[in-house]
C-alpha atoms as a PDB file:
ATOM      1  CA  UNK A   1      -7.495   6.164  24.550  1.00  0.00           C
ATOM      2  CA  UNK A   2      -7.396   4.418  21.052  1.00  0.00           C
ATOM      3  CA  UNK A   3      -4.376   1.262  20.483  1.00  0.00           C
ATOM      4  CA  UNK A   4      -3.830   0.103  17.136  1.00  0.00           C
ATOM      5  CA  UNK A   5      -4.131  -4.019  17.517  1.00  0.00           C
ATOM      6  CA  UNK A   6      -0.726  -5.750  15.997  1.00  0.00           C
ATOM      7  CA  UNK A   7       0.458  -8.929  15.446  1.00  0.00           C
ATOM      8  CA  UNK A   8       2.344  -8.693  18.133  1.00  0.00           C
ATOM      9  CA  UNK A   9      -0.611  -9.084  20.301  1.00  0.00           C
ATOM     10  CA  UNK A  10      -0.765 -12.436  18.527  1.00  0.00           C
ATOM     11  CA  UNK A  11       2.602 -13.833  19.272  1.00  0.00           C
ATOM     12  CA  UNK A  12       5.724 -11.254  19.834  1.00  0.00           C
ATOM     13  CA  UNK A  13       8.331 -13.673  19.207  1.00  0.00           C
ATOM     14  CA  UNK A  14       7.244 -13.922  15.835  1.00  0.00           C
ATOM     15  CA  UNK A  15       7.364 -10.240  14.530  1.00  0.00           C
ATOM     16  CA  UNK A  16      11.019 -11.237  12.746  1.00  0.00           C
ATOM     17  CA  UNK A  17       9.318 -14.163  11.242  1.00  0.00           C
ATOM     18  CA  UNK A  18       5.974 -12.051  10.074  1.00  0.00           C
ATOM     19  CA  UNK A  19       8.375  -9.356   8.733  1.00  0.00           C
ATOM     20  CA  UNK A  20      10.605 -11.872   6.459  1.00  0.00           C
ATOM     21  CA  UNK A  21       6.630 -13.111   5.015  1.00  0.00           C
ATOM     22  CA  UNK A  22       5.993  -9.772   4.326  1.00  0.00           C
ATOM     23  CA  UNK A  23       9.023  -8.567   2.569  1.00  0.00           C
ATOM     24  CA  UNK A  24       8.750 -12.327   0.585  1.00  0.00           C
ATOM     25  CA  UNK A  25       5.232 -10.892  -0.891  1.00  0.00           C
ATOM     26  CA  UNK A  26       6.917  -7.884  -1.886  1.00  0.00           C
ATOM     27  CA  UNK A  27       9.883  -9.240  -3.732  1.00  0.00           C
ATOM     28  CA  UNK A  28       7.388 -12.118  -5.174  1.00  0.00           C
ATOM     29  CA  UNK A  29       4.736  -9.135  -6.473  1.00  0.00           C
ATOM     30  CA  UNK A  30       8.083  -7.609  -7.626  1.00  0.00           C
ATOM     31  CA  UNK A  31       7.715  -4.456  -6.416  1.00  0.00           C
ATOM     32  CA  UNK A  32       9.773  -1.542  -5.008  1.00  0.00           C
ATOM     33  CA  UNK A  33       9.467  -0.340  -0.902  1.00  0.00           C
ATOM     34  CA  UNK A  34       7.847   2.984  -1.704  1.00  0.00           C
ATOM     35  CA  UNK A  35       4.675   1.461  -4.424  1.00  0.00           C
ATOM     36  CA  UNK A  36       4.324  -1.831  -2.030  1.00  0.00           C
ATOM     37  CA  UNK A  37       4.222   0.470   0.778  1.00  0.00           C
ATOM     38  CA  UNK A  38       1.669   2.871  -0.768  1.00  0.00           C
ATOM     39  CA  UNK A  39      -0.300  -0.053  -2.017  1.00  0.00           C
ATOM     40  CA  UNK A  40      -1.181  -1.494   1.748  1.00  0.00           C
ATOM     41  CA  UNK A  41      -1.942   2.010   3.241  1.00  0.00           C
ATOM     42  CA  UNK A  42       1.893   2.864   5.229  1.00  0.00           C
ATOM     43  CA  UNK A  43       4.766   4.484   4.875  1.00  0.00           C
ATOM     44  CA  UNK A  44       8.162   3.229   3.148  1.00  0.00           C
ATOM     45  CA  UNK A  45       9.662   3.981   6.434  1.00  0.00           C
ATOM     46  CA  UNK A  46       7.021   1.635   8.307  1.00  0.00           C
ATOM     47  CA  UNK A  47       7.230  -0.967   5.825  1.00  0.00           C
ATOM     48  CA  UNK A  48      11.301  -1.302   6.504  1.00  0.00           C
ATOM     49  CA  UNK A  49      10.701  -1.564  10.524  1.00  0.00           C
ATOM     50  CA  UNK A  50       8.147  -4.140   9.540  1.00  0.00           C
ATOM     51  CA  UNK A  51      10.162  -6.709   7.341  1.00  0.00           C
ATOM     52  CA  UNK A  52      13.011  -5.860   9.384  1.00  0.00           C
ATOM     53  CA  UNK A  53      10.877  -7.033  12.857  1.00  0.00           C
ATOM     54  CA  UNK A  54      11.511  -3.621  14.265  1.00  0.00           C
ATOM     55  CA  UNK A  55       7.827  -3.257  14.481  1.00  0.00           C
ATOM     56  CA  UNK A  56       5.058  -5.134  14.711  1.00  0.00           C
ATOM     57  CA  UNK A  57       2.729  -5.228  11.681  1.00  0.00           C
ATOM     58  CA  UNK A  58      -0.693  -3.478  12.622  1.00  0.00           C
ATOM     59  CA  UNK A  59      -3.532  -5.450  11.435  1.00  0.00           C
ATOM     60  CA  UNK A  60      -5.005  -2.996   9.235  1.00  0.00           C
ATOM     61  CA  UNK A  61      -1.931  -3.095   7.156  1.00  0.00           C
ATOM     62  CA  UNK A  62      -2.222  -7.282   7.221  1.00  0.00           C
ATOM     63  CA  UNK A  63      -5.710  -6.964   6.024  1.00  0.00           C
ATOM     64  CA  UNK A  64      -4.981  -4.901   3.284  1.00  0.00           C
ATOM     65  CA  UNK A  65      -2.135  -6.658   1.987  1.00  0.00           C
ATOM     66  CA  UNK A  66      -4.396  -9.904   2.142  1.00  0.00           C
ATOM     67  CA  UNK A  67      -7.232  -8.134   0.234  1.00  0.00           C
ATOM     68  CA  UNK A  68      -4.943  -6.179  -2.001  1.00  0.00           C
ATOM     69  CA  UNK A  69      -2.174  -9.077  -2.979  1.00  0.00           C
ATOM     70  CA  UNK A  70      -4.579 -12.085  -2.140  1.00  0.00           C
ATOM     71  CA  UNK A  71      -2.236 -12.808   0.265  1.00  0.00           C
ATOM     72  CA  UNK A  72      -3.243 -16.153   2.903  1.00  0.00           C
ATOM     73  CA  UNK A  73      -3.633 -14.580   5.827  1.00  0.00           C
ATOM     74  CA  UNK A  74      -2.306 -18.208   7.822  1.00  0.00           C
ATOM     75  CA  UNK A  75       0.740 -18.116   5.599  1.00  0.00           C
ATOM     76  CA  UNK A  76       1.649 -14.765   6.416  1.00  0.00           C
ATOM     77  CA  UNK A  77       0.525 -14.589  10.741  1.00  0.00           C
ATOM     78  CA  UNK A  78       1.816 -18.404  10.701  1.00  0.00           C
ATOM     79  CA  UNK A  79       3.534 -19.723   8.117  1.00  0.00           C
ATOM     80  CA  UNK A  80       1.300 -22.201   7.373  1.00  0.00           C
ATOM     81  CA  UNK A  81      -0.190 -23.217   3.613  1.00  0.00           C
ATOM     82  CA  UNK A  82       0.868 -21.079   0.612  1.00  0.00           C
ATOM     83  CA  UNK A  83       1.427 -17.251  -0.040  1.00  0.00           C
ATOM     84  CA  UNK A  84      -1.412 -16.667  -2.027  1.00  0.00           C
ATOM     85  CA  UNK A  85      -5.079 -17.523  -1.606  1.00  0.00           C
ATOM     86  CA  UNK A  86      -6.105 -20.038  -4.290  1.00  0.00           C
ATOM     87  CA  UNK A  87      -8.827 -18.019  -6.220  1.00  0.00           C
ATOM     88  CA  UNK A  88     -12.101 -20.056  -7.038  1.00  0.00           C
ATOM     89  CA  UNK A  89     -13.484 -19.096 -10.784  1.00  0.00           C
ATOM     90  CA  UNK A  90     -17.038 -17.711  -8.856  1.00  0.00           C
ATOM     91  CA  UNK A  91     -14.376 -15.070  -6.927  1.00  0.00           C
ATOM     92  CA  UNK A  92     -12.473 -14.030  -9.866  1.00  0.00           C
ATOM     93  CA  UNK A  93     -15.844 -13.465 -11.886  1.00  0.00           C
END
């Protein structure tokens, strides 16, 4: 039998403090539920129990919202450092 890892296998006091990250990337991209949602691969749906802390965030969806948004993985698991990555000029090339 398959199980989806989450963040809550990291730490599952903090899925109320991952979810208020997450919905702090989407109103600092400036975009609506349904196109963020779409963007990182889930459902509007999922993305509400997520930056509610209903659910915990499954790590596919954290990976793609790093890759996708640039997003610092530490900042958004643990709140530490900034949002975004800092890009180096040899990345953005």
């Amino acid at each position: 039998m398959s199980r989806l890892f989450t963040i809550s296998h990291i730490d599952p006091k903090n899925k109320a403090e991952i979810g208020r990250r997450l919905k702090a990337v989407r109103k600092t991209v400036g975009e609506v539920g349904e196109t963020f949602a779409q963007a990182i691969g889930t459902f509007q749906a999922s993305l509400s129990g997520y930056e509610n802390g209903k659910n915990a965030v499954p790590i596919r969806i954290v990976l793609c919202l790093c890759e996708t948004y640039r997003v610092d993985a530490n900042w958004l698991l643990l709140g530490r450092g900034q949002m975004f990555r800092v890009v180096r000029q040899a990345e953005a090339a």
